[in-house]
C-alpha atoms as a PDB file:
ATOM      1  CA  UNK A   1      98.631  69.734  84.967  1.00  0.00           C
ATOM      2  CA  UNK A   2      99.590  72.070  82.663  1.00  0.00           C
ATOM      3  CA  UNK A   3      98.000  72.370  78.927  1.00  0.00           C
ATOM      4  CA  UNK A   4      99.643  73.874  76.304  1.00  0.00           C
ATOM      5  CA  UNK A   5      99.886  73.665  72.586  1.00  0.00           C
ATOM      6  CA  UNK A   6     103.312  72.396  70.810  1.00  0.00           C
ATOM      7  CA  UNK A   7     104.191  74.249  68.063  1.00  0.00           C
ATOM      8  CA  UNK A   8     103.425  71.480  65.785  1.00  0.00           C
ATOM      9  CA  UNK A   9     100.278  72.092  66.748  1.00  0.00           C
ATOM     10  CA  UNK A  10      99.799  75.818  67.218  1.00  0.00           C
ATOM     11  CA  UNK A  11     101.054  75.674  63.747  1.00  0.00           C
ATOM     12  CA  UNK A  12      98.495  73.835  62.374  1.00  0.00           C
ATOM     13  CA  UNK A  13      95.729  75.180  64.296  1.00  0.00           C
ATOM     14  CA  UNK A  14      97.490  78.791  62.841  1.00  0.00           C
ATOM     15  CA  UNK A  15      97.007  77.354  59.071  1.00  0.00           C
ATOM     16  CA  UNK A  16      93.543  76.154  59.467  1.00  0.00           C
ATOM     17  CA  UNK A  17      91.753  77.130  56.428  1.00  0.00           C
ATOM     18  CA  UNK A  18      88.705  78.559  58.339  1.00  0.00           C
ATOM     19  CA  UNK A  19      87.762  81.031  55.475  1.00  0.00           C
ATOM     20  CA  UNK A  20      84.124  79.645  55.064  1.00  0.00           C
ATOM     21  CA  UNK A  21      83.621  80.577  58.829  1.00  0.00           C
ATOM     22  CA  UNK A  22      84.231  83.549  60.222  1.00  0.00           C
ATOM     23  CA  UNK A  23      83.207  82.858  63.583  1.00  0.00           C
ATOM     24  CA  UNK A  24      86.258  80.315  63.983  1.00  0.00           C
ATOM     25  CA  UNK A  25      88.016  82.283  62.278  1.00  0.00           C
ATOM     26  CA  UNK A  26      88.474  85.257  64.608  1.00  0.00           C
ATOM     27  CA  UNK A  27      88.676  82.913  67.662  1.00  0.00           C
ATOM     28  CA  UNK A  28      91.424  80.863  66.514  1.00  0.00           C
ATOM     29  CA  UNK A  29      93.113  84.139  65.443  1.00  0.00           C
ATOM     30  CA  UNK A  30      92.755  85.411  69.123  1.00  0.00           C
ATOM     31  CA  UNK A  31      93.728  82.629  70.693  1.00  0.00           C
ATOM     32  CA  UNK A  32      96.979  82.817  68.453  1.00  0.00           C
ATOM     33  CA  UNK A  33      97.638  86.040  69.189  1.00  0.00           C
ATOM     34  CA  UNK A  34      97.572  84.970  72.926  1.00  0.00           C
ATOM     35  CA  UNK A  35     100.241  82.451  71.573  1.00  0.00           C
ATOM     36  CA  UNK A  36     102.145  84.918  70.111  1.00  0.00           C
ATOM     37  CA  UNK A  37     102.228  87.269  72.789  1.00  0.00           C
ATOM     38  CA  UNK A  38     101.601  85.960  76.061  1.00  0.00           C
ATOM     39  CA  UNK A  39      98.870  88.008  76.597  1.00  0.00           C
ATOM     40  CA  UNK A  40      95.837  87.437  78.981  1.00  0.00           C
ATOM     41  CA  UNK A  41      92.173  87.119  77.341  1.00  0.00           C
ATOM     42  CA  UNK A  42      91.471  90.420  78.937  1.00  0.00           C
ATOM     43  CA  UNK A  43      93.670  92.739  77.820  1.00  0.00           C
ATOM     44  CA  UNK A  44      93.403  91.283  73.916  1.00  0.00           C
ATOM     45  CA  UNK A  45      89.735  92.598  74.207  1.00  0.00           C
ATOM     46  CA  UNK A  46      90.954  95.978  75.536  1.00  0.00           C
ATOM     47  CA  UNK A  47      93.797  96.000  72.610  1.00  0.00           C
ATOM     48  CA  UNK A  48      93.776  99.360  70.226  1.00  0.00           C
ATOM     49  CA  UNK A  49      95.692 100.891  67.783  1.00  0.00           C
ATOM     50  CA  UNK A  50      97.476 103.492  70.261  1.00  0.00           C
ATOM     51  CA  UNK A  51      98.951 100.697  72.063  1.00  0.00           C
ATOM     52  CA  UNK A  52     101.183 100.056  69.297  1.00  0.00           C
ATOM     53  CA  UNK A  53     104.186 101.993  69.589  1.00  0.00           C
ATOM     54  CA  UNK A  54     106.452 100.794  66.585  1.00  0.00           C
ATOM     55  CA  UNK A  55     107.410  97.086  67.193  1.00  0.00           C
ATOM     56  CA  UNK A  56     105.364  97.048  70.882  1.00  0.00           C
ATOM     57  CA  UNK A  57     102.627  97.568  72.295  1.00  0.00           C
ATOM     58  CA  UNK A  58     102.169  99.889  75.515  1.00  0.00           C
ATOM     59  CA  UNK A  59      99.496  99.003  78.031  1.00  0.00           C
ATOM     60  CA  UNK A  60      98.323  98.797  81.677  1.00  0.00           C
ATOM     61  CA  UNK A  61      97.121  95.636  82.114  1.00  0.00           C
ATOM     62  CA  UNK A  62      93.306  95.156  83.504  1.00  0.00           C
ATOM     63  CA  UNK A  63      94.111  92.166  86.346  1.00  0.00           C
ATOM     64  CA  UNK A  64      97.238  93.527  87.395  1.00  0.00           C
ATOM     65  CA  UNK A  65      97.248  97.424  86.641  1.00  0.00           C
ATOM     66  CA  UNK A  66     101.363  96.576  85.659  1.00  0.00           C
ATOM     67  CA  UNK A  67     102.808  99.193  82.602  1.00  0.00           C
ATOM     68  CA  UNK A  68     103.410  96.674  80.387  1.00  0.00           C
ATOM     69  CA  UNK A  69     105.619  97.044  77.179  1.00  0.00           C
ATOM     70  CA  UNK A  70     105.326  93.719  74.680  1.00  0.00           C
ATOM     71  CA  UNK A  71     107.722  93.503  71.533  1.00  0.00           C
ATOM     72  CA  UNK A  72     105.448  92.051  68.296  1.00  0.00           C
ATOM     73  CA  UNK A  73     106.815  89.427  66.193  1.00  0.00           C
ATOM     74  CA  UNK A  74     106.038  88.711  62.515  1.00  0.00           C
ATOM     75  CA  UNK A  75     103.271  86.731  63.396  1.00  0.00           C
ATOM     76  CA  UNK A  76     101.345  88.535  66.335  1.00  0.00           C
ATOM     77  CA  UNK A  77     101.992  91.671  63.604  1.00  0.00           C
ATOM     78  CA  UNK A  78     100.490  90.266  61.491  1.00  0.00           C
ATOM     79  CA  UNK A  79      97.172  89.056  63.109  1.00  0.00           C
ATOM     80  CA  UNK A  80      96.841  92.632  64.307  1.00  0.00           C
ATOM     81  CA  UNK A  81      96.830  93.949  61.014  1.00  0.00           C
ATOM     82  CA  UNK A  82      94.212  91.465  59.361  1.00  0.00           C
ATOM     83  CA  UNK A  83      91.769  93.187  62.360  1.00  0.00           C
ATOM     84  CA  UNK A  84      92.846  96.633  62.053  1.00  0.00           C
ATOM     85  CA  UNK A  85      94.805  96.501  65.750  1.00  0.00           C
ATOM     86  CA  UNK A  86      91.160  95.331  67.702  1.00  0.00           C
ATOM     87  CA  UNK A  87      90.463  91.757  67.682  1.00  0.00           C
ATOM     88  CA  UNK A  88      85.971  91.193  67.866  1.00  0.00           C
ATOM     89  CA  UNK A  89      84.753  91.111  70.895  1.00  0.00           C
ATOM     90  CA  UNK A  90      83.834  87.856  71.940  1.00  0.00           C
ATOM     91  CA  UNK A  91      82.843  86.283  75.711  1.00  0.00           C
ATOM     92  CA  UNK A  92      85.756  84.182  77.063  1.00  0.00           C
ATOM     93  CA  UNK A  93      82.666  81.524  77.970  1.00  0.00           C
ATOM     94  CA  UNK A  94      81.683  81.296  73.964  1.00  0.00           C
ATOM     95  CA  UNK A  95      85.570  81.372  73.045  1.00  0.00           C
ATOM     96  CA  UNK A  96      86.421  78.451  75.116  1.00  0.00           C
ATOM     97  CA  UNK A  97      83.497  76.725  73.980  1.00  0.00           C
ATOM     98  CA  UNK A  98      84.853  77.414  70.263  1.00  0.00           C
ATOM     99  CA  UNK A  99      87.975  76.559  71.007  1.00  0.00           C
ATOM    100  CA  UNK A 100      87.023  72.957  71.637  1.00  0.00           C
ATOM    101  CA  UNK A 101      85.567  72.607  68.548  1.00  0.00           C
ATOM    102  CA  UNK A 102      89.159  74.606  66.966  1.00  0.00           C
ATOM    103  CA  UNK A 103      91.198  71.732  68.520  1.00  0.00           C
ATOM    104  CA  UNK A 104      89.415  69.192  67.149  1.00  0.00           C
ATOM    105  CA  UNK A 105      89.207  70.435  63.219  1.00  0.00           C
ATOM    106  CA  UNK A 106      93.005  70.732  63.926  1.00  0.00           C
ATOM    107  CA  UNK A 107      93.270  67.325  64.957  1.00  0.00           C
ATOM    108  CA  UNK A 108      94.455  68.033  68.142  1.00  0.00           C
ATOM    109  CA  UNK A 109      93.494  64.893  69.606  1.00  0.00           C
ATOM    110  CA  UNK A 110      96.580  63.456  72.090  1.00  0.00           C
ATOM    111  CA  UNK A 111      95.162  61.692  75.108  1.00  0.00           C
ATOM    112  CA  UNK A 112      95.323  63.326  78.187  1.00  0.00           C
ATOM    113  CA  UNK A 113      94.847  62.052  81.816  1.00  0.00           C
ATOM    114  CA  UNK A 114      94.007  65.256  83.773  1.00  0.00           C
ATOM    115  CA  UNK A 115      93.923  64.263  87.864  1.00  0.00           C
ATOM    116  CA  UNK A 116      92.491  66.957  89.708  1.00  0.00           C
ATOM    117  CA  UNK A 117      91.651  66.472  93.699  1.00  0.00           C
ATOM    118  CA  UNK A 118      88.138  67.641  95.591  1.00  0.00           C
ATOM    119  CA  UNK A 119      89.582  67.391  99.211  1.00  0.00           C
ATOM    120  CA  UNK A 120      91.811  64.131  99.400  1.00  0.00           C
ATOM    121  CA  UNK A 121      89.740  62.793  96.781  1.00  0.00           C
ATOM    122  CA  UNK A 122      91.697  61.714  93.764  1.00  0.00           C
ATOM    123  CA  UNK A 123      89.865  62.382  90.351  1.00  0.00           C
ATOM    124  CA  UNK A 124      91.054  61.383  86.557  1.00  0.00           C
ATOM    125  CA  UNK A 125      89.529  62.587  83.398  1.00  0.00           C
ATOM    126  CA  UNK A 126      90.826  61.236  80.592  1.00  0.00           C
ATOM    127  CA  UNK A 127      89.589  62.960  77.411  1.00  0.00           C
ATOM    128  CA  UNK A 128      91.482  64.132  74.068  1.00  0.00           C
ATOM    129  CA  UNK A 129      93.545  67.407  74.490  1.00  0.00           C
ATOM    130  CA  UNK A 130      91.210  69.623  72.667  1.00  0.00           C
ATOM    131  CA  UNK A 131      88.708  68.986  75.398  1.00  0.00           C
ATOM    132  CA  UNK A 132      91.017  70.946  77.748  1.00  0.00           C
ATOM    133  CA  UNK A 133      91.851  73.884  75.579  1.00  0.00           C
ATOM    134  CA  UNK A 134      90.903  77.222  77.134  1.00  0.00           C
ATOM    135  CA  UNK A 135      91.860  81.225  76.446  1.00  0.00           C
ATOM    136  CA  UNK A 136      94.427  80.423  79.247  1.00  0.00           C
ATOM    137  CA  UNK A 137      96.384  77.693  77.343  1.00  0.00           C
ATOM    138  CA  UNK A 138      97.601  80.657  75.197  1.00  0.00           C
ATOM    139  CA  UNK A 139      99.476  82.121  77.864  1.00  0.00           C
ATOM    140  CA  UNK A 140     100.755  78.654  79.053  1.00  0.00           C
ATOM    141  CA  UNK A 141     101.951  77.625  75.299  1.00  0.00           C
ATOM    142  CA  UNK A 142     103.470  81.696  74.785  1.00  0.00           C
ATOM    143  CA  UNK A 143     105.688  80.536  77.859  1.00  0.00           C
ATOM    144  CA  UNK A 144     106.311  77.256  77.136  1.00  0.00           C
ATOM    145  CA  UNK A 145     107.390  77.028  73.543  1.00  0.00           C
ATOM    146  CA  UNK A 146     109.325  80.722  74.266  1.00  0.00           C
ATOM    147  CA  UNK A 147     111.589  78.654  76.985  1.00  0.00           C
ATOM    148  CA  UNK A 148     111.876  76.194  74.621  1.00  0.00           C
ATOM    149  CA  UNK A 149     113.148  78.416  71.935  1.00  0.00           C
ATOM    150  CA  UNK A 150     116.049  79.506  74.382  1.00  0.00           C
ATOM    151  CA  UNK A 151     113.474  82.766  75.332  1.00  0.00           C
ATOM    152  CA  UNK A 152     115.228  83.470  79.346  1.00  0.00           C
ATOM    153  CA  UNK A 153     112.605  83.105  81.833  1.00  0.00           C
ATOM    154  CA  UNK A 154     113.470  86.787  82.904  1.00  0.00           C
ATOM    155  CA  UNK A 155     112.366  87.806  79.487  1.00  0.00           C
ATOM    156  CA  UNK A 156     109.737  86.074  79.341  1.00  0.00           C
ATOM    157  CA  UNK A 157     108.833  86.907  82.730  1.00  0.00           C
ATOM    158  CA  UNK A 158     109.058  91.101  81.705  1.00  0.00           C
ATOM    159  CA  UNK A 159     106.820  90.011  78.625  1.00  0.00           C
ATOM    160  CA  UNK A 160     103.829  88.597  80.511  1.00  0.00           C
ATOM    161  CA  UNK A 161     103.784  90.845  83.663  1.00  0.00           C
ATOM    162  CA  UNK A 162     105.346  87.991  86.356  1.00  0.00           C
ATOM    163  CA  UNK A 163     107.080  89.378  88.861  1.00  0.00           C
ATOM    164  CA  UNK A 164     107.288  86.444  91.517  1.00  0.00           C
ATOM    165  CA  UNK A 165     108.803  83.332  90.092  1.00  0.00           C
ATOM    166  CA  UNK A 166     106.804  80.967  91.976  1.00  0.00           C
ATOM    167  CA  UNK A 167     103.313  82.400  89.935  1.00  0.00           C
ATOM    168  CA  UNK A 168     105.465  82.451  86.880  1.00  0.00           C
ATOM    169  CA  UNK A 169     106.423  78.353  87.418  1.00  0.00           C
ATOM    170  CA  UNK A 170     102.891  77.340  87.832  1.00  0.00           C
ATOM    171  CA  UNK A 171     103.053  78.080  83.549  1.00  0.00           C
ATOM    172  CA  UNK A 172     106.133  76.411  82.996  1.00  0.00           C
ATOM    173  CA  UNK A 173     106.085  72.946  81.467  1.00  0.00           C
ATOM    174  CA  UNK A 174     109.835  71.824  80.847  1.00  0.00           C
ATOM    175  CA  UNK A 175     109.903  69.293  78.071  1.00  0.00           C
ATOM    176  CA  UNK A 176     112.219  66.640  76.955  1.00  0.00           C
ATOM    177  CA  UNK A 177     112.836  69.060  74.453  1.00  0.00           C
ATOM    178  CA  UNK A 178     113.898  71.835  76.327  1.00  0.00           C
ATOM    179  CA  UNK A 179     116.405  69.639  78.628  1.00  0.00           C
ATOM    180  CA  UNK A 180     117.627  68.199  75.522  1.00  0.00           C
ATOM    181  CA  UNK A 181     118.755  71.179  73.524  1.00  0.00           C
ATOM    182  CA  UNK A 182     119.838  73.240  77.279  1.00  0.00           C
ATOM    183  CA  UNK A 183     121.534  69.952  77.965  1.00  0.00           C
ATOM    184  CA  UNK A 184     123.609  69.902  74.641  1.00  0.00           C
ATOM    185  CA  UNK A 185     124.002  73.612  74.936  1.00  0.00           C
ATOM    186  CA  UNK A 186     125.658  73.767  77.980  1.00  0.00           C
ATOM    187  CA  UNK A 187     128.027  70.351  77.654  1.00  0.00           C
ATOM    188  CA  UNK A 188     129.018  70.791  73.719  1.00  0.00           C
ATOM    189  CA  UNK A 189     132.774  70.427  73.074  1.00  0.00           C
ATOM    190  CA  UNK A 190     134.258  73.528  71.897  1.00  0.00           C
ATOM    191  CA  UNK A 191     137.436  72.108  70.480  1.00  0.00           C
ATOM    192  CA  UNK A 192     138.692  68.559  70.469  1.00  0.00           C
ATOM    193  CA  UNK A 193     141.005  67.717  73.738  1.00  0.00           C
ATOM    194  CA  UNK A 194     144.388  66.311  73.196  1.00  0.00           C
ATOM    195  CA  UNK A 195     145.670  63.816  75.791  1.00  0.00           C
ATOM    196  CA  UNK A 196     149.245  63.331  75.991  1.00  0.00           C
ATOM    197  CA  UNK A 197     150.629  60.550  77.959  1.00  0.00           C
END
């Protein structure tokens, strides 16, 4: 199953007035960031100021060792700015931890039935979504809501370093949304058809 955050609520987990604690603070501003950018956890820790060229940044990225070049946006520019282009270091153990607690102040409470397997063993857990939020469900949301903006999977595929499409779909989560505005995209009349008889 695939977890992601819509953008109703990336949105309001991105307005969260967290001024009275900094620790959630700079974790929720990571983890947007990752929204933002599509980004792995990793290379947002290695992130400096010389890997902003203009409106991108320039790096090699630490799983993959891919040249990667990543336009910013208004709001990943702007997170990078409030840190001075180098997010605090944090553990990705203690910001998944904090993350939980993120979700929840956000109200990010949807049930979710999770079924995993152990062998042929069929196993549920059924707990609200913030429970399953991770530093990985930014990259999942990034692509998700992207494809949903009309974002083509080849772009976004460029932005987060996929170069086989079968990885890449493992991240994709087509919603009712996305058929629905593809769907009226591609069958919209143009102009009104005249029958004559």
């Amino acid at each position: 199953d695939i977890i992601y955050l819509t953008e109703k609520e990336l949105m309001k987990l991105y307005a969260l007035n967290l001024k009275k604690n900094t620790r959630l603070e700079q974790v929720r501003d990571r983890f947007c960031f990752g929204c933002f950018t599509g980004l792995r956890f990793s290379d947002i820790t290695r992130l400096r100021k010389e890997n902003v060229k203009g409106q991108e940044m320039h790096f090699i990225t630490q799983k993959t060792r891919d040249n990667l070049i990543v336009p910013l946006n208004d709001f990943s520019t702007e997170l990078l700015e409030k840190y001075n282009y180098s997010f605090p270091l944090i553990s990705n153990q203690k910001m998944n931890q904090y993350l939980k607690e993120l979700g929840e102040l956000a109200g990010i409470g949807d049930m979710i039935l999770m079924t995993k397997y152990r062998g042929s063993e069929e196993i549920q857990i059924r707990n609200p979504k913030f429970m399953f939020i991770t530093s990985h469900t930014a990259r999942r949301t990034f692509v998700t809501l992207s494809l949903e903006k009309g974002m083509r999977a080849e772009t976004v595929m460029s932005i987060t370093g996929h170069k086989d499409y079968k990885v890449f779909k493992r991240y994709i989560k087509i919603t009712n949304k996305v058929k629905s505005v593809e769907m009226k995209q591609i069958w919209k009349k143009e102009v009104k058809l005249s029958v004559v008889v």
